[in-house]
C-alpha atoms as a PDB file:
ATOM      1  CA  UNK A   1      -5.326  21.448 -16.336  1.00  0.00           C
ATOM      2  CA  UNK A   2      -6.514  17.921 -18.202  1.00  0.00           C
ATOM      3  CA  UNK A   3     -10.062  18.596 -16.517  1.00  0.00           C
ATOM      4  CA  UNK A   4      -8.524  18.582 -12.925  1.00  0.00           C
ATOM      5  CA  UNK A   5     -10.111  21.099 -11.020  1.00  0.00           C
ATOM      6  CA  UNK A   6      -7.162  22.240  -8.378  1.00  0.00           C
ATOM      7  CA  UNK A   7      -3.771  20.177  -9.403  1.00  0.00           C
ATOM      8  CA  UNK A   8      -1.772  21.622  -6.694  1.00  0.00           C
ATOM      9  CA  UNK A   9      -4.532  20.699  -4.439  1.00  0.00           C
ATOM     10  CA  UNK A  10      -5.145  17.139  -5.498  1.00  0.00           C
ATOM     11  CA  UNK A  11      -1.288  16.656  -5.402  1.00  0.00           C
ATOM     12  CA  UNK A  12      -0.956  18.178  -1.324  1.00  0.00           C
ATOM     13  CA  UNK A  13      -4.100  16.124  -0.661  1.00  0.00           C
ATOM     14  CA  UNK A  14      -2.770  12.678  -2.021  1.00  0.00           C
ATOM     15  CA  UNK A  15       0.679  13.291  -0.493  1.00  0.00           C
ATOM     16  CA  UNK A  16      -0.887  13.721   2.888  1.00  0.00           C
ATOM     17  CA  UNK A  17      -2.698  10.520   2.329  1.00  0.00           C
ATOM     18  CA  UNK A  18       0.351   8.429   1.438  1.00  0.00           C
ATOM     19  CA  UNK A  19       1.701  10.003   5.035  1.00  0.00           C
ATOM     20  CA  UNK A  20      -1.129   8.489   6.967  1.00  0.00           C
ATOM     21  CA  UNK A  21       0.440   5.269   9.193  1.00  0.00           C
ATOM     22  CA  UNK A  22      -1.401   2.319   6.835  1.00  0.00           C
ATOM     23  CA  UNK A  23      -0.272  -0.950   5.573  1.00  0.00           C
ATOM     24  CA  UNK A  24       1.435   0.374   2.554  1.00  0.00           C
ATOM     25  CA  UNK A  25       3.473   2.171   4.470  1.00  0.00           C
ATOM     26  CA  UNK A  26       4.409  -0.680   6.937  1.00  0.00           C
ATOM     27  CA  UNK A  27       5.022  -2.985   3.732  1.00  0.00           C
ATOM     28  CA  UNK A  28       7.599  -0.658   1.971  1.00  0.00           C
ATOM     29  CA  UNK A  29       9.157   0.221   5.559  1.00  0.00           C
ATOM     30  CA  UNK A  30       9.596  -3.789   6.213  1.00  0.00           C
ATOM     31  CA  UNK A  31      10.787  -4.524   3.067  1.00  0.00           C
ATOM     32  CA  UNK A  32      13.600  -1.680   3.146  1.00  0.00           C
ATOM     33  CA  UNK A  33      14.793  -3.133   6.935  1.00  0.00           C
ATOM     34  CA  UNK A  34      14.837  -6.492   5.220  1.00  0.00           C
ATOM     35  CA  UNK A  35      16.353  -6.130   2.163  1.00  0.00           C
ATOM     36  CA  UNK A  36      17.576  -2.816   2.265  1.00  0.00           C
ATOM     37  CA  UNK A  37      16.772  -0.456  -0.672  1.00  0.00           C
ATOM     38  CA  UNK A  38      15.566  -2.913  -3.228  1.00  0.00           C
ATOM     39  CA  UNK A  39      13.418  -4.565  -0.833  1.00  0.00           C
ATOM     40  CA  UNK A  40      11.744  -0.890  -0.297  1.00  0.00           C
ATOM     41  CA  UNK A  41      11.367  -0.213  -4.114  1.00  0.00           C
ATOM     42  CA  UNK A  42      10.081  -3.519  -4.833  1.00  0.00           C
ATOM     43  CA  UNK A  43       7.180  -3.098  -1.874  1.00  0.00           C
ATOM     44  CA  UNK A  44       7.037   0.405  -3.223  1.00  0.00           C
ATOM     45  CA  UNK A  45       6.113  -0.465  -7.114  1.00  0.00           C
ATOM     46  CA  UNK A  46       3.763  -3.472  -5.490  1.00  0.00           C
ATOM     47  CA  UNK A  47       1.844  -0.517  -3.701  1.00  0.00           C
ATOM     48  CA  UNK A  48       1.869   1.478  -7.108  1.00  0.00           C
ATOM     49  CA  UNK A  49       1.074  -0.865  -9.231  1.00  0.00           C
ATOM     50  CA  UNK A  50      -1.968  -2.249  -6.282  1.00  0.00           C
ATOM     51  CA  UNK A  51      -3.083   1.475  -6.304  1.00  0.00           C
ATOM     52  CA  UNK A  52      -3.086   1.824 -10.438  1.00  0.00           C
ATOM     53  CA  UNK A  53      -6.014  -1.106 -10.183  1.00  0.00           C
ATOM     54  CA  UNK A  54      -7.778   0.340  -7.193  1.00  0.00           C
ATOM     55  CA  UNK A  55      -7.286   3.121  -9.231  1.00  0.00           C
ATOM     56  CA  UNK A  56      -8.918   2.113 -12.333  1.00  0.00           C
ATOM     57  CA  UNK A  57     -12.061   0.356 -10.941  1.00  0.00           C
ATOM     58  CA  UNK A  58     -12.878   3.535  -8.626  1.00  0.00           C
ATOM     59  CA  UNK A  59     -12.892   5.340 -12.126  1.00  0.00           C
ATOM     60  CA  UNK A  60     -14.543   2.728 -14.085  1.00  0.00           C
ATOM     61  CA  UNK A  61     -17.345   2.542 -11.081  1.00  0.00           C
ATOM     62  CA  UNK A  62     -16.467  -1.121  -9.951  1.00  0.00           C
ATOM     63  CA  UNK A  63     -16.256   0.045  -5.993  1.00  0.00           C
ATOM     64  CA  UNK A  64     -19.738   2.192  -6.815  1.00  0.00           C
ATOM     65  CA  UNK A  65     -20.585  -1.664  -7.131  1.00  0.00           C
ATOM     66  CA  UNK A  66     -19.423  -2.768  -4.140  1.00  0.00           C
ATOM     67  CA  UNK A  67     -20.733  -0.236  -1.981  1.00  0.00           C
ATOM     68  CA  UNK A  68     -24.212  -1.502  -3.917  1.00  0.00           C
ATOM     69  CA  UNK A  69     -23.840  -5.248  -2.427  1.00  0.00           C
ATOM     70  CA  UNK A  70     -22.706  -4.718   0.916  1.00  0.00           C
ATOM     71  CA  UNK A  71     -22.231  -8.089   1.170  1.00  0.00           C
ATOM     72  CA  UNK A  72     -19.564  -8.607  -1.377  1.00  0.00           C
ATOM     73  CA  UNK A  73     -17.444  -5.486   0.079  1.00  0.00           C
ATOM     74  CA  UNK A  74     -17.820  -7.664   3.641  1.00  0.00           C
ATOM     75  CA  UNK A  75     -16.252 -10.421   1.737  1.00  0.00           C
ATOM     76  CA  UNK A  76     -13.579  -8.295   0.150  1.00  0.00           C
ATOM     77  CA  UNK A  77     -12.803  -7.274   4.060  1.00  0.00           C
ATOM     78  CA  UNK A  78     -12.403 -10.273   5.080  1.00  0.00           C
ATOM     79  CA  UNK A  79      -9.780 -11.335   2.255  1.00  0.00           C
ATOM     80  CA  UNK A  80      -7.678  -8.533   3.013  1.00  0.00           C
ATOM     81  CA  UNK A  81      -8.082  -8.769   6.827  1.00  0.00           C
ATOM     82  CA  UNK A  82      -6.883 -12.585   6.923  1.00  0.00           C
ATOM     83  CA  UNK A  83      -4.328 -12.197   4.343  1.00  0.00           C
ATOM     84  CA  UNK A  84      -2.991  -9.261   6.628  1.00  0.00           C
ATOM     85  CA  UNK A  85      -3.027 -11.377   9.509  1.00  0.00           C
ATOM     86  CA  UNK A  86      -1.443 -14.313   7.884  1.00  0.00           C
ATOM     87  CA  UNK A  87       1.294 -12.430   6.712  1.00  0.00           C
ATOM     88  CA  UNK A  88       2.033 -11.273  10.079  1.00  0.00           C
ATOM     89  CA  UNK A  89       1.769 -14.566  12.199  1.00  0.00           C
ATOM     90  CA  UNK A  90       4.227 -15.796   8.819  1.00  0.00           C
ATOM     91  CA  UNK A  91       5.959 -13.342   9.835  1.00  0.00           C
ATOM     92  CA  UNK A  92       6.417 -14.060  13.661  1.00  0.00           C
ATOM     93  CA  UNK A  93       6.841 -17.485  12.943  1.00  0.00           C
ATOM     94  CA  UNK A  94       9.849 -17.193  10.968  1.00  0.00           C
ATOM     95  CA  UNK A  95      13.309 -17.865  11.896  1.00  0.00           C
ATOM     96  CA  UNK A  96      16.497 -15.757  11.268  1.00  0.00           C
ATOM     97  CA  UNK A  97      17.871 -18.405   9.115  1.00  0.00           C
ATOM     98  CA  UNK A  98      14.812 -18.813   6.937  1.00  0.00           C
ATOM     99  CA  UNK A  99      14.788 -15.689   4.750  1.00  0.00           C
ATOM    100  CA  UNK A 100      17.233 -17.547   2.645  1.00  0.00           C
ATOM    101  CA  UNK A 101      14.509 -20.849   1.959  1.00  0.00           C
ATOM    102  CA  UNK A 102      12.572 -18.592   0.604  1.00  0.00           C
ATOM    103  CA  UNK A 103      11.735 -19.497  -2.921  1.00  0.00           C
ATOM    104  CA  UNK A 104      11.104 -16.746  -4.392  1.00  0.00           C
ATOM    105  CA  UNK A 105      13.747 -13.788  -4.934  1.00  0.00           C
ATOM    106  CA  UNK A 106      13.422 -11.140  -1.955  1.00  0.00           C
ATOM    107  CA  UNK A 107      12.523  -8.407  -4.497  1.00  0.00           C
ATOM    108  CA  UNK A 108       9.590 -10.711  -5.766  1.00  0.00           C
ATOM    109  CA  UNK A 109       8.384 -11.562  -2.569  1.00  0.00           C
ATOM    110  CA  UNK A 110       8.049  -7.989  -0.937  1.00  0.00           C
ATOM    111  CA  UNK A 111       6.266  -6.496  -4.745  1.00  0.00           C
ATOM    112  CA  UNK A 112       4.086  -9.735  -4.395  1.00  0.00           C
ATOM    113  CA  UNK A 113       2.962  -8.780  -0.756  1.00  0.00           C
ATOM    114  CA  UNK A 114       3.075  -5.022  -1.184  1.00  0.00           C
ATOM    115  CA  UNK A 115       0.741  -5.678  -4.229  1.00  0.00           C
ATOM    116  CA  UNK A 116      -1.493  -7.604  -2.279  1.00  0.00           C
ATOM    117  CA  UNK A 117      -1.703  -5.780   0.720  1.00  0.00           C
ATOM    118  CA  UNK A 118      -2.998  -3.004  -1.381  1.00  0.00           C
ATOM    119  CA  UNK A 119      -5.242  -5.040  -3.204  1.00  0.00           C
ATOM    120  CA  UNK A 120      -7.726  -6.107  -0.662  1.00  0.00           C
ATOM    121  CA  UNK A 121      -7.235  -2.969   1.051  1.00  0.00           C
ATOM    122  CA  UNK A 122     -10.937  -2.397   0.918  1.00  0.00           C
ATOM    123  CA  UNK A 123     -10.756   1.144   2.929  1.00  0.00           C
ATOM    124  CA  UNK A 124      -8.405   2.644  -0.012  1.00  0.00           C
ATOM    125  CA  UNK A 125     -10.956   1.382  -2.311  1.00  0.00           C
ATOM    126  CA  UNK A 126     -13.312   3.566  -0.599  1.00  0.00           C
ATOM    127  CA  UNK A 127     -11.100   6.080   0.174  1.00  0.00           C
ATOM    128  CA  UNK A 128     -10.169   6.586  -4.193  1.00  0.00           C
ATOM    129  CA  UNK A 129     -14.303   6.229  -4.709  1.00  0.00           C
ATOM    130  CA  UNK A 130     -14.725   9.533  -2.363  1.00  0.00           C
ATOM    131  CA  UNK A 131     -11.390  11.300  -3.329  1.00  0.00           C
ATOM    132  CA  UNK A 132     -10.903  11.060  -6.998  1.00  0.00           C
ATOM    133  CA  UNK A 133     -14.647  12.650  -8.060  1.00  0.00           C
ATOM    134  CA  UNK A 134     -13.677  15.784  -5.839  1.00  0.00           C
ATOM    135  CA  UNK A 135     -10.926  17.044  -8.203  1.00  0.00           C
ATOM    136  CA  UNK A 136     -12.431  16.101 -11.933  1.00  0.00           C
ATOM    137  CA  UNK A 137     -14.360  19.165 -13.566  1.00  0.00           C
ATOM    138  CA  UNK A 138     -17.269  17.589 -14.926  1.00  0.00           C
ATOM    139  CA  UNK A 139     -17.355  20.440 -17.036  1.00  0.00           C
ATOM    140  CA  UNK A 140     -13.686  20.543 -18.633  1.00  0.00           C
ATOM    141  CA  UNK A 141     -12.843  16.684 -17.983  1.00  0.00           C
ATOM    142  CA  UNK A 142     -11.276  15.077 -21.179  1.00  0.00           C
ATOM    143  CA  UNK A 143     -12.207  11.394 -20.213  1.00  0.00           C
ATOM    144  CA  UNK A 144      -8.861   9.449 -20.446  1.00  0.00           C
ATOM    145  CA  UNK A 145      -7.181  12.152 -20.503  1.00  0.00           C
ATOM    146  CA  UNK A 146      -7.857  13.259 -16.934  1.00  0.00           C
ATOM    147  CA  UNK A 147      -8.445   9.979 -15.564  1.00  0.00           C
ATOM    148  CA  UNK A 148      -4.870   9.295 -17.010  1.00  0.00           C
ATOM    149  CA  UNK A 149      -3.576  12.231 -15.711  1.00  0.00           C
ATOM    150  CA  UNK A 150      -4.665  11.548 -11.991  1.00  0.00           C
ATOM    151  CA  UNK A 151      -3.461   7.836 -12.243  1.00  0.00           C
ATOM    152  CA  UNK A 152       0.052   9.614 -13.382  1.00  0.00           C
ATOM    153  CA  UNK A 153       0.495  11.611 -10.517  1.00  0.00           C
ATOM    154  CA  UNK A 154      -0.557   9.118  -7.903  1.00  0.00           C
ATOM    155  CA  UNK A 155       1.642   6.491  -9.533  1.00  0.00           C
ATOM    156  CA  UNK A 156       4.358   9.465  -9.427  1.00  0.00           C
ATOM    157  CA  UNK A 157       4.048  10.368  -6.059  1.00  0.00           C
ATOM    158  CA  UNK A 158       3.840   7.195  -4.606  1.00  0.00           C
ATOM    159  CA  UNK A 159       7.321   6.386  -6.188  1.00  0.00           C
ATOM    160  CA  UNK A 160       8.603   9.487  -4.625  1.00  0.00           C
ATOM    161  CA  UNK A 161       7.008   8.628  -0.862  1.00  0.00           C
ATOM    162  CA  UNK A 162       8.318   4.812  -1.112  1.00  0.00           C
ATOM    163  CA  UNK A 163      12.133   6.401  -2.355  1.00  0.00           C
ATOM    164  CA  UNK A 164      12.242   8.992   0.516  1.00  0.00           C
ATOM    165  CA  UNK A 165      10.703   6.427   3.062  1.00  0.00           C
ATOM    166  CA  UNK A 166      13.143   3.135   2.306  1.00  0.00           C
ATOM    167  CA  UNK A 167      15.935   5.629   2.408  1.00  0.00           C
ATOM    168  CA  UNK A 168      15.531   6.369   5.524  1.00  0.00           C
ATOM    169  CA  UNK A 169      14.295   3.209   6.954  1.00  0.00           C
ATOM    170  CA  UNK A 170      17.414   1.563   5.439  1.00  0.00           C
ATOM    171  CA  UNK A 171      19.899   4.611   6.730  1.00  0.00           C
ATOM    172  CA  UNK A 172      18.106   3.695  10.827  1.00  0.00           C
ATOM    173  CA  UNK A 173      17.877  -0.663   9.748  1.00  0.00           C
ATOM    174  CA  UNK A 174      21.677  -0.874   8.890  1.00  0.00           C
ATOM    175  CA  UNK A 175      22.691   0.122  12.380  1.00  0.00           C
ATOM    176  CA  UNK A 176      20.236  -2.462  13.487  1.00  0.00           C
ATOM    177  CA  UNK A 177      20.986  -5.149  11.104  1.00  0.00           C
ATOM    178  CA  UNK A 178      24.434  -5.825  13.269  1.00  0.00           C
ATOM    179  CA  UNK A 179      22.204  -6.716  15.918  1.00  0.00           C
ATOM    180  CA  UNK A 180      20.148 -10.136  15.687  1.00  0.00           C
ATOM    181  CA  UNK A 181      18.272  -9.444  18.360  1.00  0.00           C
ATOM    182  CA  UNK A 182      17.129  -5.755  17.909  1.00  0.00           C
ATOM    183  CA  UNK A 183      16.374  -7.154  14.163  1.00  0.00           C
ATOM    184  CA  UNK A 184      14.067 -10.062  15.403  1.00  0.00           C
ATOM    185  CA  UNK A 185      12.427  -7.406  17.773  1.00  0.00           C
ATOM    186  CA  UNK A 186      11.715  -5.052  14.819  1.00  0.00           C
ATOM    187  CA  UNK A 187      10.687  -8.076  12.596  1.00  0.00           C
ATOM    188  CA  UNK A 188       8.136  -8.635  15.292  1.00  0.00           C
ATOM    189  CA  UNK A 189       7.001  -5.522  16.086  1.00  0.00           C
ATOM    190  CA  UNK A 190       6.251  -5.322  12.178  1.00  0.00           C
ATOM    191  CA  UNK A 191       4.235  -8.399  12.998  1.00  0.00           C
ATOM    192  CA  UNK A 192       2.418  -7.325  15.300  1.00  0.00           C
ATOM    193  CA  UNK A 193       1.554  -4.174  13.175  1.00  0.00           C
ATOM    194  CA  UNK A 194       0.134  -6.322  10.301  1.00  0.00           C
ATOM    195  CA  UNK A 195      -2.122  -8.533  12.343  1.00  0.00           C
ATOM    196  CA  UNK A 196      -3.650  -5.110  13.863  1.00  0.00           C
ATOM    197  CA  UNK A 197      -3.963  -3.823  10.243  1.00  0.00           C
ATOM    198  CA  UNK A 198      -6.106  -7.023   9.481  1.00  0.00           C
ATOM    199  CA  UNK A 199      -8.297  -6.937  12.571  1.00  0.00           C
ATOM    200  CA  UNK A 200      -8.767  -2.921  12.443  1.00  0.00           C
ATOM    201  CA  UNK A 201     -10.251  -3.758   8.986  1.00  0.00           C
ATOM    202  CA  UNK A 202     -13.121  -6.038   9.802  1.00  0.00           C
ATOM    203  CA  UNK A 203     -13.980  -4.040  12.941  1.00  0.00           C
ATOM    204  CA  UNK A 204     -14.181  -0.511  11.887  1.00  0.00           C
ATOM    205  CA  UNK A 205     -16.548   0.649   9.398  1.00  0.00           C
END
């Protein structure tokens, strides 16, 4: 099917991946507790739309590249790592009262960060680089076609994951919301989560 080796594989296989605990996830999960369910769709199209890039270089051999100069994949480490980290002590830092001084829209600001986040996510760089080759027939492949096809279904089922996942978040946040101090605990627990993202990423390899 459009050169793809084992469809129903590839699709189980990249489902279980979006599953894994990660930054996307935290990003869309944060975003629905904040601004309920268009705060997780924006986060979720910022991941799908991060993904669709990291997508396109791993097919167009751009991480092959990277993995080449070790020292530029370092740097891209480090860009994600301290962006993570910044978001998170922003994060901490901010009072109840400030989500409103904000300048841009909340729907902006969580695609913006989502996007981001995935960006300079240097592991799912690596992780698309190994994954992607495993399920393309280099026999029956139809070039754009299949490439095409794979960016489809990730971009499909990442909509899916982020819709099931700010549903649910938002069902558990708007008993919480009620309470400003279990929302400040959760806002920095998330925190907390994002600076750990950023460190875990500079000191595993």
């Amino acid at each position: 099917m459009f050169g793809i080796t084992d469809y129903a594989a590839f699709v189980a296989a990249f489902w279980l991946f979006l599953m894994i605990p990660g930054p996307g996830n935290l990003v869309i999960a944060t975003g629905a507790t904040q601004d309920g369910m268009r705060g997780g769709l924006a986060a979720t199209l910022g991941v799908m739309v991060g993904d669709q890039v990291l997508i396109g270089c791993a097919l167009g051999g751009v991480a092959a590249l990277l993995h080449a100069y070790p020292v530029a994949f370092s740097a891209l480490q480090w860009v994600g790592a301290i962006y993570l980290a910044w978001l998170g002590v922003r994060m901490w830092r901010m009072r109840p009262d400030e989500g409103a001084a904000v300048a841009a829209p909340p729907t902006r600001r969580h695609f913006r960060q989502a996007f981001l986040i995935t960006l300079f996510n240097p592991k799912a760089i690596v992780f698309y680089v190994a994954f992607l080759p495993l399920f393309i027939d280099p026999v029956r492949q139809q070039g754009m076609v299949t490439f095409a096809a794979l960016a489809a279904t990730a971009a499909v089922l990442t909509l899916l994951y982020g819709v099931v996942e700010s549903l649910l978040v938002h069902r558990f946040a708007e008993r919480l919301r009620a309470s400003a101090r279990l929302s400040s605990l959760l806002r920095r627990l998330a925190s907390v989560f994002l600076i750990g993202f950023g460190v875990k990423l500079v000191t595993s390899h």
